[in-house]
Protein backbone atom coordinates (compact mmCIF):
# COMPACT_ATOMS: atom_id res chain seq x y z
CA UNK A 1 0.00 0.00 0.00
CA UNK A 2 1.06 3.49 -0.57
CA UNK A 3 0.51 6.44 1.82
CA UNK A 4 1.28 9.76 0.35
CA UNK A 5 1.15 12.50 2.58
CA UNK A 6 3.04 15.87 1.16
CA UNK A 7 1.17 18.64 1.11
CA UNK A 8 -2.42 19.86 1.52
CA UNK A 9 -5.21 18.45 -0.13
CA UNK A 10 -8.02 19.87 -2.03
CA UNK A 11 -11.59 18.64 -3.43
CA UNK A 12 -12.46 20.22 -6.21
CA UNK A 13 -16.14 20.21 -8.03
CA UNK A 14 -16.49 20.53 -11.74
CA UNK A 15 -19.23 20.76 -14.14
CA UNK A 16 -18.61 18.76 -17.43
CA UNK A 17 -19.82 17.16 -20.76
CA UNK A 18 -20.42 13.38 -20.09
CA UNK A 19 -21.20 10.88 -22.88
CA UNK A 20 -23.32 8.66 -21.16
CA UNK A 21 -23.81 4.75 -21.87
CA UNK A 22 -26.41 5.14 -24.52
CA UNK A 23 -24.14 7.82 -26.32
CA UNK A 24 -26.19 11.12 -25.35
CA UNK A 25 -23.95 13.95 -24.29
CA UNK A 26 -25.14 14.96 -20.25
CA UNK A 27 -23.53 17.71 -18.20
CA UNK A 28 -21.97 15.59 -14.88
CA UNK A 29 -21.03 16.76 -11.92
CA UNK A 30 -17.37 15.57 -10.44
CA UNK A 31 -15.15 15.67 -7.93
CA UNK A 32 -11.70 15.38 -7.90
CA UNK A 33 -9.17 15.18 -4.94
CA UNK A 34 -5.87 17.01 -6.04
CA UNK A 35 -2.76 17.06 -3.96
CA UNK A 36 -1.32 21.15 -4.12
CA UNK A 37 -0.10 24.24 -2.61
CA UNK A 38 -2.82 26.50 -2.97
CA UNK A 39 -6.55 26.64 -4.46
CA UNK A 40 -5.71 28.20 -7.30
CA UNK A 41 -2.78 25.77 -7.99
CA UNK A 42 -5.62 22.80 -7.16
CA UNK A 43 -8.21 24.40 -9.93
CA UNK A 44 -5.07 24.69 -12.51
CA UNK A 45 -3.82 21.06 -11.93
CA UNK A 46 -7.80 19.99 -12.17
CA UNK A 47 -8.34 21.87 -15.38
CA UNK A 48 -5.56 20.64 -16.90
CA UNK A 49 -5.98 16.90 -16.18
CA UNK A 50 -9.57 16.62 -16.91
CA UNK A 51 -9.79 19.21 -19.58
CA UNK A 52 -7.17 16.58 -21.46
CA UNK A 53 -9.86 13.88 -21.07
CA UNK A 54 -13.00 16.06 -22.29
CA UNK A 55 -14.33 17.31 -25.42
CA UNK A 56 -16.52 20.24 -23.83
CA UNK A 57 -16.01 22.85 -21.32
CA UNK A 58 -14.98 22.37 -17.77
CA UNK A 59 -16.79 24.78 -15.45
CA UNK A 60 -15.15 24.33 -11.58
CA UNK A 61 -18.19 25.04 -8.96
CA UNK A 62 -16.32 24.43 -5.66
CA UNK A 63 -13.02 24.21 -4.23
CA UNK A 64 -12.34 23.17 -0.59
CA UNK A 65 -9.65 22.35 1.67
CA UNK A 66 -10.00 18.25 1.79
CA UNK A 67 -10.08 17.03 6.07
CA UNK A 68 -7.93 15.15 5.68
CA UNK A 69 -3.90 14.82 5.14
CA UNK A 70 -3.45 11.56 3.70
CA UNK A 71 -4.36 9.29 1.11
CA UNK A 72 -3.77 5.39 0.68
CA UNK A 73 -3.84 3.38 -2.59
CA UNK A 74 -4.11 -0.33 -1.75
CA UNK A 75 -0.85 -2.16 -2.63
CA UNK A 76 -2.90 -4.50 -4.90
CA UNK A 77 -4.76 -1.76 -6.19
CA UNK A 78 -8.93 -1.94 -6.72
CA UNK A 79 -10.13 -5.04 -8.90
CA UNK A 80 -13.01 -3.22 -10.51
CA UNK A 81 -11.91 0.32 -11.87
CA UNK A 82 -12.44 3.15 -11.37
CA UNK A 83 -12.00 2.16 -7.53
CA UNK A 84 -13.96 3.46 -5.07
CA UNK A 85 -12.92 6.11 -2.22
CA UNK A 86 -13.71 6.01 1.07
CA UNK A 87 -13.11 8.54 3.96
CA UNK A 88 -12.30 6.83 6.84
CA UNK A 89 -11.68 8.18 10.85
CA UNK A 90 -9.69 6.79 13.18
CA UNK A 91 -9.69 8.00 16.92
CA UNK A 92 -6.22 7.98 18.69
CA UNK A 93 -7.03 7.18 22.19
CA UNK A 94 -4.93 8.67 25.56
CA UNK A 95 -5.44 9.60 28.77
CA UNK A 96 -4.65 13.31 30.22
CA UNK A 97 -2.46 12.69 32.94
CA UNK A 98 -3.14 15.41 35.25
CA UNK A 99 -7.22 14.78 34.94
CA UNK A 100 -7.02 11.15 34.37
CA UNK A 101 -9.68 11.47 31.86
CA UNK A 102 -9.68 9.86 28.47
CA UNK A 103 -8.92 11.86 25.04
CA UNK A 104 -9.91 11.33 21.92
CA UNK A 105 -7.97 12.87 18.61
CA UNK A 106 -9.31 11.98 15.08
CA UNK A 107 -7.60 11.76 12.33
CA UNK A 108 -9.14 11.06 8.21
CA UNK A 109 -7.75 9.09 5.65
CA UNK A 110 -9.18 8.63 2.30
CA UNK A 111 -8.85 5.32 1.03
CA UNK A 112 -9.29 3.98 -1.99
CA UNK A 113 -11.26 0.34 -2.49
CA UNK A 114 -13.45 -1.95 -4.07
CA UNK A 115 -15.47 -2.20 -1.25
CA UNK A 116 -16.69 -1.10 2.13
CA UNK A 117 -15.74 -4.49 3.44
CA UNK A 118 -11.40 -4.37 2.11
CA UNK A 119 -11.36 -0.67 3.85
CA UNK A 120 -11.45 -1.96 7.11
CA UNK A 121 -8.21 -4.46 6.86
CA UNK A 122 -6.44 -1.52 5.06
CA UNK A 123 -6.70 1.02 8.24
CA UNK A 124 -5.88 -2.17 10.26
CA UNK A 125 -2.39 -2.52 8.48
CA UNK A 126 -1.94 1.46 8.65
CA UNK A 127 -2.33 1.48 12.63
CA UNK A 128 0.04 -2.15 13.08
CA UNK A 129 2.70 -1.13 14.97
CA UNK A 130 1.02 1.97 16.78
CA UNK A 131 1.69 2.10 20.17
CA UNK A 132 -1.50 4.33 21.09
CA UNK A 133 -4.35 3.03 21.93
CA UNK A 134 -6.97 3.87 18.67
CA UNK A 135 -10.61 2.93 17.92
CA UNK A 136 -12.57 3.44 14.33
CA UNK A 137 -14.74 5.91 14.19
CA UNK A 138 -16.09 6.18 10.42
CA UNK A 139 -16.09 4.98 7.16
CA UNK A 140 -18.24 6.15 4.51
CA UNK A 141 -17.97 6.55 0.77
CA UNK A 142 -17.12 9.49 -1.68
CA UNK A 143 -18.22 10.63 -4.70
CA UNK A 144 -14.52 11.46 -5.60
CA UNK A 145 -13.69 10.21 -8.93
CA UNK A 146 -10.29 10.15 -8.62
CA UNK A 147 -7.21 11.24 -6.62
CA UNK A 148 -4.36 13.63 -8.98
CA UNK A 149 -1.19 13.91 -7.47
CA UNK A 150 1.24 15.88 -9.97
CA UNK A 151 4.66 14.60 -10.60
């Protein structure tokens, strides 16, 4: 599996020309994950990359600052494509020493997967080796279509 997690992420919503299975044209509405620097610099690198794989315009509706900081592709990658991402929250559990009460601190992955079911074992092989305590908390699937990370 591969963790990559340079940089800030960004989900970014487009408005496109779709050829759908029976071959009529359909605007579609998309969203893209995009590891960059800045929004504009996410919007450029989503433009670009999409804009190379469609005839008509590309109209971006929303940019946001993604929650979380990393993103894992399965070693063995997804057996149906596109795969399927999931946002997944772990809870890193302590206790504050000087109240003796426990703590909780989440933390988000986004994952991708065939299915709801292979997410689970993937966060379990993130955490081996973790010497806090953790729990999960959440995981629930995206309409992302697919994760860009420019070379």
């Amino acid at each position: 599996m591969e963790v990559i997690k340079s940089g800030d992420f960004f989900e970014v919503t487009i408005k496109t020309d779709r050829i759908d299975e029976k071959g009529i044209e359909k605007k579609a509405t998309e969203t893209y994950t995009v590891l960059a620097p800045t929004f504009g610099e996410a919007e450029r690198i989503v433009l670009c990359e999409v804009g190379r794989a469609t005839k008509g315009e590309v109209d971006v509706t929303a940019i946001k600052r993604a929650d979380y900081k990393e993103t894992v592709f399965p070693a063995d990658g997804c057996v149906e494509e596109p795969c399927k991402w999931y946002k997944t929250k772990i809870n890193y559990i302590t206790v504050d020493e000087r109240t003796g009460r426990e703590k909780k601190e989440g933390k988000t992955y986004l994952i991708a997967g065939d299915t709801l079911d292979k997410i689970s074992p993937v966060l379990d092989d993130i955490m081996q080796g973790t010497m806090t305590d953790w729990e999960k908390a959440k995981i629930q699937e995206t309409k992302i279509e697919d994760v860009i990370i420019p070379v």
